[in-house]
N, C-alpha and C. Protein backbone atom coordinates (compact mmCIF):
# COMPACT_ATOMS: atom_id res chain seq x y z
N UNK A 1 35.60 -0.71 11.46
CA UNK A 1 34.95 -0.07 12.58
C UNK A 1 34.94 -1.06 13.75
N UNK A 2 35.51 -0.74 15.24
CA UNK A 2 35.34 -1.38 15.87
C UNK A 2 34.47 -1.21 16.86
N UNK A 3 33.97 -2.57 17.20
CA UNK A 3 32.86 -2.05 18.34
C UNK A 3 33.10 -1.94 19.91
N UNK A 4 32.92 -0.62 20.40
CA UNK A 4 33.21 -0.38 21.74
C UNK A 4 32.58 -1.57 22.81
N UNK A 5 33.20 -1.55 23.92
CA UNK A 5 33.04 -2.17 24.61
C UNK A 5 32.22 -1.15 25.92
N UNK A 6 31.54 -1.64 26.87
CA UNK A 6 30.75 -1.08 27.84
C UNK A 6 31.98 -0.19 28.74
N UNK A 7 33.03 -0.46 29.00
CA UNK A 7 34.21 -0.15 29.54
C UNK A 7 34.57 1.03 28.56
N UNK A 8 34.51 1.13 27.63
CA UNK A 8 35.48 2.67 26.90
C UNK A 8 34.76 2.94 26.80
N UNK A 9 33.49 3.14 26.21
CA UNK A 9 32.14 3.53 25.66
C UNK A 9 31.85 4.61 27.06
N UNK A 10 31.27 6.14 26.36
CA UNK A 10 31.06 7.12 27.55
C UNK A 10 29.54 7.17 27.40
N UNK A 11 28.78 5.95 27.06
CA UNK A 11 27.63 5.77 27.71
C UNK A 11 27.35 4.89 29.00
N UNK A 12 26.37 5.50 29.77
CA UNK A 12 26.09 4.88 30.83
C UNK A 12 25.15 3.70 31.02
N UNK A 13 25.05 2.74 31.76
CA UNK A 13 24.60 1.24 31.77
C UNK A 13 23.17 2.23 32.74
N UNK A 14 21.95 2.22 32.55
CA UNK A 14 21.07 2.86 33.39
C UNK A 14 20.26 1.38 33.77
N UNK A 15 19.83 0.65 35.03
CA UNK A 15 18.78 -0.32 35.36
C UNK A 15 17.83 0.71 35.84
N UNK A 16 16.57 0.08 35.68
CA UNK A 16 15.38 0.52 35.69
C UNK A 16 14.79 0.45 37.24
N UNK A 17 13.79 1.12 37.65
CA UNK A 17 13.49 0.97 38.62
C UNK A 17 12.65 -0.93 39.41
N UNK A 18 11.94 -0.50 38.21
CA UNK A 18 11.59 -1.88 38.30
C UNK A 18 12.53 -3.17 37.91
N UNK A 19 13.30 -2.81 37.67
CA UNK A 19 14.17 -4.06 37.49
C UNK A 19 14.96 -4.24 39.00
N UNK A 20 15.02 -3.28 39.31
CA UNK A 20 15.73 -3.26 40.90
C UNK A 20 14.83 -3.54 41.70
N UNK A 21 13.63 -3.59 41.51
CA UNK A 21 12.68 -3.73 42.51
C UNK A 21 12.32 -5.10 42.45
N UNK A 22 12.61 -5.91 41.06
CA UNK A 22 12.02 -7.25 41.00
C UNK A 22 13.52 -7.99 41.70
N UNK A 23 14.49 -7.37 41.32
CA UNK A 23 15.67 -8.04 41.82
C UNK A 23 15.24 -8.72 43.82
N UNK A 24 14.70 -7.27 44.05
CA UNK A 24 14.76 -7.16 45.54
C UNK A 24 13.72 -7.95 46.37
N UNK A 25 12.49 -8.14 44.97
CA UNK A 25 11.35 -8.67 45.46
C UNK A 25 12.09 -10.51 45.35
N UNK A 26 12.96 -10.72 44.74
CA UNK A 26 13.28 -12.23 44.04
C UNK A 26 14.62 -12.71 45.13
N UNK A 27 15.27 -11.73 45.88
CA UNK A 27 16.18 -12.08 46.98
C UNK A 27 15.21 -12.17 48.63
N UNK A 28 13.77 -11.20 48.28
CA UNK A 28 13.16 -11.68 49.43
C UNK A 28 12.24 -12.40 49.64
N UNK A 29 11.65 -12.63 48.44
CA UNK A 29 10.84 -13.93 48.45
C UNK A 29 10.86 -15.14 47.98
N UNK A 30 12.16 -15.14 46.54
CA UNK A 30 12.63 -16.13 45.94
C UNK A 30 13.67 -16.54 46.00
N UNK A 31 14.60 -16.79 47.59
CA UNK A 31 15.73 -16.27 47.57
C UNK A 31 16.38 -18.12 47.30
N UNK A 32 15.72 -18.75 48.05
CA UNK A 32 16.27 -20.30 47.63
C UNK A 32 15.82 -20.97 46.34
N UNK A 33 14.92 -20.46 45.44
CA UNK A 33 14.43 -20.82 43.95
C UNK A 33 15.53 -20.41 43.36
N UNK A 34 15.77 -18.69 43.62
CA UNK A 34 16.92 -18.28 42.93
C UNK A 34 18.57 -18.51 43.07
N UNK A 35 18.90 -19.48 44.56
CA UNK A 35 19.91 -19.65 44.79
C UNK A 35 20.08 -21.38 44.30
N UNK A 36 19.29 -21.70 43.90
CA UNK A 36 18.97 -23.13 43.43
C UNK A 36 19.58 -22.95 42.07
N UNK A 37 18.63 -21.80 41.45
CA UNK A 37 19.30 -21.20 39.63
C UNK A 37 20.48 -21.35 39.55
N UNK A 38 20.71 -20.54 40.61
CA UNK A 38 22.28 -19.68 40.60
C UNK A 38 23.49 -20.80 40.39
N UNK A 39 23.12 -22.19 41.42
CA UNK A 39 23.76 -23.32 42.03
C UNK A 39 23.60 -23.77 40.64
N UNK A 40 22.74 -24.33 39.78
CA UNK A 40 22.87 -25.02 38.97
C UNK A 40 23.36 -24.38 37.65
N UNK A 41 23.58 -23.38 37.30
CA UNK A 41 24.05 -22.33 36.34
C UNK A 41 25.34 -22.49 36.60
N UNK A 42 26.33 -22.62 37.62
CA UNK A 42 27.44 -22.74 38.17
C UNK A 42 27.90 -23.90 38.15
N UNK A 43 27.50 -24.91 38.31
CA UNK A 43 27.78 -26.28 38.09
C UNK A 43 27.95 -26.69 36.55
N UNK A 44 26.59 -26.18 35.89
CA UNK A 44 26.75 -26.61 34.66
C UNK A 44 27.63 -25.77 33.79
N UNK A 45 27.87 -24.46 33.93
CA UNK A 45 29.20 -23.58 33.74
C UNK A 45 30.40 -23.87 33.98
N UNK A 46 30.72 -24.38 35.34
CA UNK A 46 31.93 -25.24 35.85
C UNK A 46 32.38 -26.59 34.63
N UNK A 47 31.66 -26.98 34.61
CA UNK A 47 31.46 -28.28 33.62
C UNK A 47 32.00 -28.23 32.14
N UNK A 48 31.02 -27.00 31.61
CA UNK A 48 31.73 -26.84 30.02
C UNK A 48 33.08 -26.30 30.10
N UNK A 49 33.68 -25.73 31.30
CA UNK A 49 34.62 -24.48 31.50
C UNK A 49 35.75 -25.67 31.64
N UNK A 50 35.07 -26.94 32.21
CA UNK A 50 36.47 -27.84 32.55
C UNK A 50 36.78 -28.36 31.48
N UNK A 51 35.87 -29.17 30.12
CA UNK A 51 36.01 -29.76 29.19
C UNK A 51 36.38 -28.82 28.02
N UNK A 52 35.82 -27.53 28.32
CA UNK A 52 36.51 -26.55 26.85
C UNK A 52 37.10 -25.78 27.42
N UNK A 53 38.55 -25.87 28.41
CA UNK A 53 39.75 -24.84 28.99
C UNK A 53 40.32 -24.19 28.02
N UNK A 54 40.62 -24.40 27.09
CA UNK A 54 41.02 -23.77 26.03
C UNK A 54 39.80 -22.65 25.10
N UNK A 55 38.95 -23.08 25.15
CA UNK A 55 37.87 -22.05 24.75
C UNK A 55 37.80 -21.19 25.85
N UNK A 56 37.88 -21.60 27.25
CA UNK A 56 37.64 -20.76 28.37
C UNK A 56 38.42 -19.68 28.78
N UNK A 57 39.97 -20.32 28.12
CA UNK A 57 41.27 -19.13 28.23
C UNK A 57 40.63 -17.62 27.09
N UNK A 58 40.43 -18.26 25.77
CA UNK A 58 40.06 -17.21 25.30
C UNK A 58 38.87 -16.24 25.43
N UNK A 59 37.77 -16.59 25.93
CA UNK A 59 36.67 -16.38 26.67
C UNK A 59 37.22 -15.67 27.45
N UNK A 60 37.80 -15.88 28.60
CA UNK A 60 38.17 -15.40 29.62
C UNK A 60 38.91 -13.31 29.43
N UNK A 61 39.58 -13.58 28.82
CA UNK A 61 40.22 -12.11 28.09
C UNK A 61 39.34 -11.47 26.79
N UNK A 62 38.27 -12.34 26.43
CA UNK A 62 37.30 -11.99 25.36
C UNK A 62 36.37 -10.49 25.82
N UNK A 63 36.21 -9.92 24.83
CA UNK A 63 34.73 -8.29 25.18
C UNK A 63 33.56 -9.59 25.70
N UNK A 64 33.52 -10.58 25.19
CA UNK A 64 31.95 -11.54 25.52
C UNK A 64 32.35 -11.75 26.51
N UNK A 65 32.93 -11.78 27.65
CA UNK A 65 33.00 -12.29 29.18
C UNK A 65 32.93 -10.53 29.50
N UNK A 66 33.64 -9.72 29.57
CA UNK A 66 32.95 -8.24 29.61
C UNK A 66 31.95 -7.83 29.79
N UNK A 67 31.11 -7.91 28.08
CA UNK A 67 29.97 -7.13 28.10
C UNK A 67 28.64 -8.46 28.93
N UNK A 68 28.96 -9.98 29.37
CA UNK A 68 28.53 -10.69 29.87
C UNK A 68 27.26 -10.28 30.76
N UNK A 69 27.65 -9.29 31.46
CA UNK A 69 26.66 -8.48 32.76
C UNK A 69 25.93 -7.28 32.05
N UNK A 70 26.36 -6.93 31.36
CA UNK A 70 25.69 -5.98 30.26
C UNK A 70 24.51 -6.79 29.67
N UNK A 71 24.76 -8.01 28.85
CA UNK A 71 24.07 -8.83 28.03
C UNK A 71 22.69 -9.16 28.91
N UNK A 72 23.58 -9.51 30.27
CA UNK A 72 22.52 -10.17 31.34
C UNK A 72 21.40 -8.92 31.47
N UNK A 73 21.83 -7.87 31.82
CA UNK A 73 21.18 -6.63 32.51
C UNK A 73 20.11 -5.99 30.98
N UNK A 74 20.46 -6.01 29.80
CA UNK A 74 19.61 -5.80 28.82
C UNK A 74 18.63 -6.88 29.03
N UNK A 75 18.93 -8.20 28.46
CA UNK A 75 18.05 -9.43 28.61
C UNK A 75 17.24 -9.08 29.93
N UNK A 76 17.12 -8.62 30.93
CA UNK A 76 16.64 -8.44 32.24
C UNK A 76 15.43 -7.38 31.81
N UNK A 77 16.13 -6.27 31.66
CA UNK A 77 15.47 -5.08 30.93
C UNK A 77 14.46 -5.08 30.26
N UNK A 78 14.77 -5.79 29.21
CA UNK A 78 13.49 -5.96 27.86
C UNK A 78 12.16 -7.37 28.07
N UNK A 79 12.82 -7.97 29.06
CA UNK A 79 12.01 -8.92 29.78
C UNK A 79 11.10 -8.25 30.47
N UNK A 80 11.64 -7.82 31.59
CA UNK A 80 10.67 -6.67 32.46
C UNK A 80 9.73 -6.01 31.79
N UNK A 81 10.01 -5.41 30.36
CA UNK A 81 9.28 -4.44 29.51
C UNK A 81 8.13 -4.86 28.90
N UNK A 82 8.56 -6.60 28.09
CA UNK A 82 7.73 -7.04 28.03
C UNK A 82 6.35 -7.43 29.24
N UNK A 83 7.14 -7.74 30.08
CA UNK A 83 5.77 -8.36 30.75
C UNK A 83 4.67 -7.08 31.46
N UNK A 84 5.76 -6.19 31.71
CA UNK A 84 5.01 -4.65 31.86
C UNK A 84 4.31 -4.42 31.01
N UNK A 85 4.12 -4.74 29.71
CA UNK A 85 3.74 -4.38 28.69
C UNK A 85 2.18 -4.96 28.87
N UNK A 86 2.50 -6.27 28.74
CA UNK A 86 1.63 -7.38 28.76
C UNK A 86 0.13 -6.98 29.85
N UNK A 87 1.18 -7.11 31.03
CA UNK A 87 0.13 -6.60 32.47
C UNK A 87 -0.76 -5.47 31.87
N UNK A 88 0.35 -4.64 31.53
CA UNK A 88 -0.97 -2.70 31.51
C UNK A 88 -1.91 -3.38 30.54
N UNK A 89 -1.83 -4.04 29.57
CA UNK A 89 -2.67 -4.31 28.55
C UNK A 89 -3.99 -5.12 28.85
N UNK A 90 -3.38 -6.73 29.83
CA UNK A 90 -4.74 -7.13 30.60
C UNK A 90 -5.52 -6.37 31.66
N UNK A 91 -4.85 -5.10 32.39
CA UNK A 91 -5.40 -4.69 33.57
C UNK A 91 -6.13 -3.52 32.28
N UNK A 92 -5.39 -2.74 31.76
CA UNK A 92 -6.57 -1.99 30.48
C UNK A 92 -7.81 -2.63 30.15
N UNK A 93 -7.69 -4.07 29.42
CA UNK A 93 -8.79 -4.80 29.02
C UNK A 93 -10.06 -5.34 30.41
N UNK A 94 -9.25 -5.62 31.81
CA UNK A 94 -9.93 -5.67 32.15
C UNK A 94 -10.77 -4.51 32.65
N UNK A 95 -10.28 -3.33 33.23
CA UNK A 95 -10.95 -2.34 33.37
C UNK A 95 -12.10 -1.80 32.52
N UNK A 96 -11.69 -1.97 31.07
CA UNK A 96 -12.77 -1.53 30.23
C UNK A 96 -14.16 -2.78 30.04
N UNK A 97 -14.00 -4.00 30.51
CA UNK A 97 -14.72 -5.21 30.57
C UNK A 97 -15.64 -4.89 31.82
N UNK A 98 -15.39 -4.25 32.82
CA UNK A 98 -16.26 -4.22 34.02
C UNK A 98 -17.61 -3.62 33.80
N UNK A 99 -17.48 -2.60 32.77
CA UNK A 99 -18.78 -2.23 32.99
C UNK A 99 -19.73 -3.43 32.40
N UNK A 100 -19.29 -3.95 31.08
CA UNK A 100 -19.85 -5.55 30.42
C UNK A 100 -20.35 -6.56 31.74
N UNK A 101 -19.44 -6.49 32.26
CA UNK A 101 -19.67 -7.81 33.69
C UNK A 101 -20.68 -7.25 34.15
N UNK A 102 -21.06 -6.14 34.75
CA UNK A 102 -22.07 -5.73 35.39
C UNK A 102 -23.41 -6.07 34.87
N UNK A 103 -23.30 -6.58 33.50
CA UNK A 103 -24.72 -7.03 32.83
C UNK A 103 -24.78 -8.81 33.02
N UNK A 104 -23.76 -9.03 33.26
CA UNK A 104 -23.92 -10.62 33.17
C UNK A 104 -24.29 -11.25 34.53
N UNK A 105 -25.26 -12.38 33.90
CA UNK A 105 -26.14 -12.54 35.43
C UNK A 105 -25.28 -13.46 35.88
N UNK A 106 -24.77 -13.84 36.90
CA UNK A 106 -23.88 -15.04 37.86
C UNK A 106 -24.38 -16.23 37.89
N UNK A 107 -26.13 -15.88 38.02
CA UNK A 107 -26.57 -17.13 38.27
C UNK A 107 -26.18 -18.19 36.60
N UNK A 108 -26.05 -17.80 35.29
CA UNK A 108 -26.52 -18.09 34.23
C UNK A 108 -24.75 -18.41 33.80
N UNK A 109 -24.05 -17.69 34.11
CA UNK A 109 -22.27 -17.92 33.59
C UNK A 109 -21.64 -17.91 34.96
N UNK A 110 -20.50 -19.10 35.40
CA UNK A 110 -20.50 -19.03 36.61
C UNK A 110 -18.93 -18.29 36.29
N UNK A 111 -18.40 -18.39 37.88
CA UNK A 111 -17.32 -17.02 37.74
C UNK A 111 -15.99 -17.77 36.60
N UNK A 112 -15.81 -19.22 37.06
CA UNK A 112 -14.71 -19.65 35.92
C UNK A 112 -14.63 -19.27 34.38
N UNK A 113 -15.72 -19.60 33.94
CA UNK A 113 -16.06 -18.99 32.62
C UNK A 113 -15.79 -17.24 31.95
N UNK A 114 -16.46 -17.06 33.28
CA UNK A 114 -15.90 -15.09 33.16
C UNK A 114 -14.68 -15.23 33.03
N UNK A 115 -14.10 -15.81 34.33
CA UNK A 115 -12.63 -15.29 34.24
C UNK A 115 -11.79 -15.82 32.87
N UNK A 116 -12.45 -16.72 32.61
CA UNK A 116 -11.10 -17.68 31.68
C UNK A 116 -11.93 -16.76 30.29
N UNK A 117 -12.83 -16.35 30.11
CA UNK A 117 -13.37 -15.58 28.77
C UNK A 117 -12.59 -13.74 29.08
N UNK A 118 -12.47 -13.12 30.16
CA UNK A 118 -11.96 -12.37 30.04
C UNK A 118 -10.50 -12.09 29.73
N UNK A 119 -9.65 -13.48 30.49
CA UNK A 119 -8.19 -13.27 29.99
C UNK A 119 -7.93 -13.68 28.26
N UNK A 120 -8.59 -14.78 27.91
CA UNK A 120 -8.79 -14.61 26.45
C UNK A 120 -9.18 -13.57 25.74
N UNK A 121 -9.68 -12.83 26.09
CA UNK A 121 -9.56 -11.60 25.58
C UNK A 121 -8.79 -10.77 26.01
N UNK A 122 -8.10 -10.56 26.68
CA UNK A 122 -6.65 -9.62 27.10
C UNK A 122 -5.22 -10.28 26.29
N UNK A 123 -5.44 -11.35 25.69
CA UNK A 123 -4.14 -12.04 25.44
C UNK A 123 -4.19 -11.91 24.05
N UNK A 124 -5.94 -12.04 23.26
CA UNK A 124 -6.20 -11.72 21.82
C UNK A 124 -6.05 -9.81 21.42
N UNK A 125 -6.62 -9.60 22.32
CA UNK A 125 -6.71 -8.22 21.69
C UNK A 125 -5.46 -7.19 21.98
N UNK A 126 -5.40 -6.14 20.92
CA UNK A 126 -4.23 -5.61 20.97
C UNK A 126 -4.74 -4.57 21.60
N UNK A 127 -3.84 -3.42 22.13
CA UNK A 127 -4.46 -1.99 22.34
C UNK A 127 -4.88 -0.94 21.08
N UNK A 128 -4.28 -1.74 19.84
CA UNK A 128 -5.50 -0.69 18.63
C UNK A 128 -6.50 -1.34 18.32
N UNK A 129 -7.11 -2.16 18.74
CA UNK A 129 -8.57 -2.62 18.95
C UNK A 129 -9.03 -3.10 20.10
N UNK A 130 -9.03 -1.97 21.25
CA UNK A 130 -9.23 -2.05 22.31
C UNK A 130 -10.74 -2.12 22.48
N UNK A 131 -11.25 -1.35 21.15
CA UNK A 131 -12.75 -0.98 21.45
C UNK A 131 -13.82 -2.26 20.94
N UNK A 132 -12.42 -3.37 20.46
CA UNK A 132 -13.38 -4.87 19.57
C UNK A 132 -13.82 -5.48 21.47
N UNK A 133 -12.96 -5.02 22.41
CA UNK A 133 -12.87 -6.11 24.01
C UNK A 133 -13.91 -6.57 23.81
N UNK A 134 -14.89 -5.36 23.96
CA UNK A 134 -16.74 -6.38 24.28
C UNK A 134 -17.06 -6.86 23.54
N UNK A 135 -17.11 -7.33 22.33
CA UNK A 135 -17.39 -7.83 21.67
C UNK A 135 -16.75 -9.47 21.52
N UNK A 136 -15.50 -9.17 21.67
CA UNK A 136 -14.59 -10.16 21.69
C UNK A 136 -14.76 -11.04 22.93
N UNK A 137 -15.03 -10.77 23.99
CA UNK A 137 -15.60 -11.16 25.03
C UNK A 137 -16.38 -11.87 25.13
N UNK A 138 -17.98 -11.04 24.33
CA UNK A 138 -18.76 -11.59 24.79
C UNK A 138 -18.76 -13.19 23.74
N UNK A 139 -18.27 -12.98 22.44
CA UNK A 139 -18.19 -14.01 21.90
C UNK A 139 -17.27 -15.53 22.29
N UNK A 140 -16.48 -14.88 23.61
CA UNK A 140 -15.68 -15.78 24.17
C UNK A 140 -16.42 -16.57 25.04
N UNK A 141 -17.26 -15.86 25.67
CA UNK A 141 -17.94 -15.93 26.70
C UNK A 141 -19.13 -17.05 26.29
N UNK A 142 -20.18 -16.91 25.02
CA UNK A 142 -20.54 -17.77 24.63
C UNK A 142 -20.66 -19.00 24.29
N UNK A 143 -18.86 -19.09 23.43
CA UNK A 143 -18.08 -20.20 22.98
C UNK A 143 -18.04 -21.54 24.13
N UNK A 144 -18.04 -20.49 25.12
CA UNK A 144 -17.52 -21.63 26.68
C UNK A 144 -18.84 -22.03 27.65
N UNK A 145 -19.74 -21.42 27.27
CA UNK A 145 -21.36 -21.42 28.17
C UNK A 145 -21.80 -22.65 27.52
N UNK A 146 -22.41 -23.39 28.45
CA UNK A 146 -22.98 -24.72 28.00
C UNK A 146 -24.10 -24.92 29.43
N UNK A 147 -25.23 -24.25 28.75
CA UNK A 147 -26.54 -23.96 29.48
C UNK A 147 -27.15 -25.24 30.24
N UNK A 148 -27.81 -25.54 31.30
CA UNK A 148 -27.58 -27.13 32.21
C UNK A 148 -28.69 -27.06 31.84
N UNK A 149 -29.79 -28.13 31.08
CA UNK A 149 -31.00 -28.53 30.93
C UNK A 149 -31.69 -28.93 32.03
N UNK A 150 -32.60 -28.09 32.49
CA UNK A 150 -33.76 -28.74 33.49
C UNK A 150 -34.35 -29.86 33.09
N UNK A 151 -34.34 -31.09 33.55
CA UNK A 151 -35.18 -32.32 33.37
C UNK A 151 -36.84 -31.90 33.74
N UNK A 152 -37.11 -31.24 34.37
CA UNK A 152 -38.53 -31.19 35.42
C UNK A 152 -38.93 -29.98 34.74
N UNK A 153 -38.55 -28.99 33.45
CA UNK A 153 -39.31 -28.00 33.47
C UNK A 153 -39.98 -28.35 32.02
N UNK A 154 -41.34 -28.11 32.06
CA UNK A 154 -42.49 -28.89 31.06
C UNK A 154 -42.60 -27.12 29.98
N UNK A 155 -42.36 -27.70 28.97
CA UNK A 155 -42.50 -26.08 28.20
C UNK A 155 -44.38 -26.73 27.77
N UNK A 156 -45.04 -25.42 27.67
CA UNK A 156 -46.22 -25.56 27.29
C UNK A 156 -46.22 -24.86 25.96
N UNK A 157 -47.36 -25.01 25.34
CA UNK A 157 -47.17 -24.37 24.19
C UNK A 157 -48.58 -23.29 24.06
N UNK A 158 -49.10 -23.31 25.08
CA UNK A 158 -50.58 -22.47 25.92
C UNK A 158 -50.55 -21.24 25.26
């Protein structure tokens, strides 16, 4: 059985919206980070291509130099997916955490602690135990609180 190549194959290569959109966001805001990549991906490509010419001839007429932009454009794809994934999951966790925050006094947990106890909990919890968040939270939240002792306040025992 041989395996088709992206070229005979009468399926279509589909990019995602968001993958076109990060492309567009990364040529207009990352355009010298990414031309820096690009520069050094090329150099160091140039390099193996000069010392293994003979691997490069066959490479060159190989399906792996072909499906190359294919490989790239999946790898792109499932990257994107992941981190899409990731995001809906902390912006879920945090949404369902707000009403929790609304009980916690500011003066007593300052905002670093919130924040760094809430993303620990977006990174632990999955979405089938979405409903452990508050809990998971608040035990995060604890872990990291380290209450400042008043020197000047006299407990009585009256």
């Amino acid at each position: 059985m041989t395996k088709k190549t992206f070229l005979e194959s009468d399926d279509q290569f589909i990019v995602s919206y968001e993958l076109l959109h990060i492309l567009q966001w990364l040529l207009t805001y990352e355009k010298e980070a990414f031309s820096q990549l690009v520069e050094q991906a090329y150099i160091k490509g140039s390099q193996s291509m000069q010392s293994n010419s003979e691997v490069y001839e066959q490479i060159e007429e190989s399906e792996d130099l072909q499906n190359s932009v294919l490989d790239f454009f999946n790898f792109l794809e499932k990257e994107v997916s992941i981190v899409a994934h990731a995001e809906s999951i902390k912006h879920i966790m945090q949404k369902n955490l707000l009403k929790t925050l609304d009980h916690i006094d500011p003066k007593v947990f300052d905002a670093a602690i919130i924040q760094e106890s809430m993303q620990v909990t977006a990174e632990k919890i999955n979405p089938q135990r979405n409903h452990q968040a508050k809990d998971y939270f608040l035990k995060q939240l604890l872990k990291k609180w380290h209450p400042k002792k008043e020197k000047n306040k006299k407990h009585s025992l009256n």
